[in-house]
Protein backbone atom coordinates (compact mmCIF):
# COMPACT_ATOMS: atom_id res chain seq x y z
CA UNK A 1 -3.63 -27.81 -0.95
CA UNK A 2 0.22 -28.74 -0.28
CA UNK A 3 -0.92 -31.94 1.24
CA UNK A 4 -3.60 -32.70 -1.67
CA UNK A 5 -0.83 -32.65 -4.13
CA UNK A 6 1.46 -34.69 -2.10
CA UNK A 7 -1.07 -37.48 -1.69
CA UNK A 8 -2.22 -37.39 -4.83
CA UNK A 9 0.57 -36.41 -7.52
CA UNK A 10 -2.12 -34.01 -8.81
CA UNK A 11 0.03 -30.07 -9.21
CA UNK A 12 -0.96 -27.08 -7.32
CA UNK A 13 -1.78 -25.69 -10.34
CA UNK A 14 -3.62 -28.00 -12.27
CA UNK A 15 -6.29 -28.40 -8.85
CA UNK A 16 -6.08 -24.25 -8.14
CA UNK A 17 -7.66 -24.72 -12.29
CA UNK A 18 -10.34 -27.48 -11.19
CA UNK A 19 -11.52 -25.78 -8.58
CA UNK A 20 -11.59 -22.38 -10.74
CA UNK A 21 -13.14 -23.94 -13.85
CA UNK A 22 -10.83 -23.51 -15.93
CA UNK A 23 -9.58 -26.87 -15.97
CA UNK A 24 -11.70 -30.25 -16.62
CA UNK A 25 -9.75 -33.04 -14.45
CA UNK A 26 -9.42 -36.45 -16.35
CA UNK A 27 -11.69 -39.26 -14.75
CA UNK A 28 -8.38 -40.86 -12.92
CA UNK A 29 -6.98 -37.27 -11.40
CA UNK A 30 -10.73 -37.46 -10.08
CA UNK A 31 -10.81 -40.45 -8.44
CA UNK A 32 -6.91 -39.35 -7.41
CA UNK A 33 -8.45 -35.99 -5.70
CA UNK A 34 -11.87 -37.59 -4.26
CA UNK A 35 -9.82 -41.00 -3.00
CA UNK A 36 -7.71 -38.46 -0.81
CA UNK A 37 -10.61 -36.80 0.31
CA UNK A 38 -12.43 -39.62 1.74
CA UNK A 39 -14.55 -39.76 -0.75
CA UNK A 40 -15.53 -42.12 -4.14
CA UNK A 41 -16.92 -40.78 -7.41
CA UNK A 42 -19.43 -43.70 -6.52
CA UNK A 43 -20.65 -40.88 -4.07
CA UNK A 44 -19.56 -37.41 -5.98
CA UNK A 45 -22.30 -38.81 -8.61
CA UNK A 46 -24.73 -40.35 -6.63
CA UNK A 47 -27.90 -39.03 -7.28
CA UNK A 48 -29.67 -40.21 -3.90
CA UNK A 49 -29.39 -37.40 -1.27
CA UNK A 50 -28.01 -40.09 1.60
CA UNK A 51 -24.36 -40.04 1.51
CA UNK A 52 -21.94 -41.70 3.90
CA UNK A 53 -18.42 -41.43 4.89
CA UNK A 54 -16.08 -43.73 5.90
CA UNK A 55 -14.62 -42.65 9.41
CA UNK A 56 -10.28 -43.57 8.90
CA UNK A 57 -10.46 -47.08 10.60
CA UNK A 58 -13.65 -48.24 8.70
CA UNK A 59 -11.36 -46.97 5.55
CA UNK A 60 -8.38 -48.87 6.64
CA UNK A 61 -10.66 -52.02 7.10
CA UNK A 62 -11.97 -52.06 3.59
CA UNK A 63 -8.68 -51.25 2.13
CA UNK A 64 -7.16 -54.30 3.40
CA UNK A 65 -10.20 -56.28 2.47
CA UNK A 66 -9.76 -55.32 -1.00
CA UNK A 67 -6.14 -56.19 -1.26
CA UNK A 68 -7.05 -59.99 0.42
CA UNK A 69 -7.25 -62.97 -1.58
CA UNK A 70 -10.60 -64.52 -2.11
CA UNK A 71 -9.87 -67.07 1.20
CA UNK A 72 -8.67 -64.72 3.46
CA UNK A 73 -11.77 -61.85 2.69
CA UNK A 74 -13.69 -65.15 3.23
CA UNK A 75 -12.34 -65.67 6.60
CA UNK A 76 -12.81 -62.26 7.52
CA UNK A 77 -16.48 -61.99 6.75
CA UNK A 78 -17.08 -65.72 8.76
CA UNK A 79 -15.36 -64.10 11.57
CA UNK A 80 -16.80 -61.07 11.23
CA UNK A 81 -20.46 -62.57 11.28
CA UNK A 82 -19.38 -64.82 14.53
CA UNK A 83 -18.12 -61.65 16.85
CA UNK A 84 -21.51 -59.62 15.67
CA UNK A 85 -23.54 -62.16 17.06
């Protein structure tokens, strides 16, 4: 738990009470816990029974996709498509 709180700013305390029940985490200390689990609340509430998990390198891939600037994410898909051919 040490390292969920360090990742996350989320207490000891305050995730020992999620996990118990007697706390109800807000919708951002959610995403906070689930984001360092490898996880989304995309798939936490997905109904559909197929879930799938990013392995750490796919992660690191989208991450930096989603901090790119329209051209560059662009780029990356073109190039992408070209060495999958």
């Amino acid at each position: 738990m040490y390292r969920l709180t360090q990742l996350t700013g989320v207490s000891g305390h305050h995730i020992k009470g999620i996990e118990e029940g007697t706390r109800q985490p807000t919708i951002e200390t959610l995403n906070k816990l689930v984001t360092a689990l490898g996880s989304s609340l995309g798939e936490i509430f997905n109904d559909n029974e197929k879930c799938t998990y990013l392995k750490e390198d796919e992660m690191r891939l989208l991450e930096n996709y989603r901090m790119m600037s329209d051209e560059k994410s662009e780029a990356l898909l073109i190039m992408s498509d070209l060495l999958n051919k």
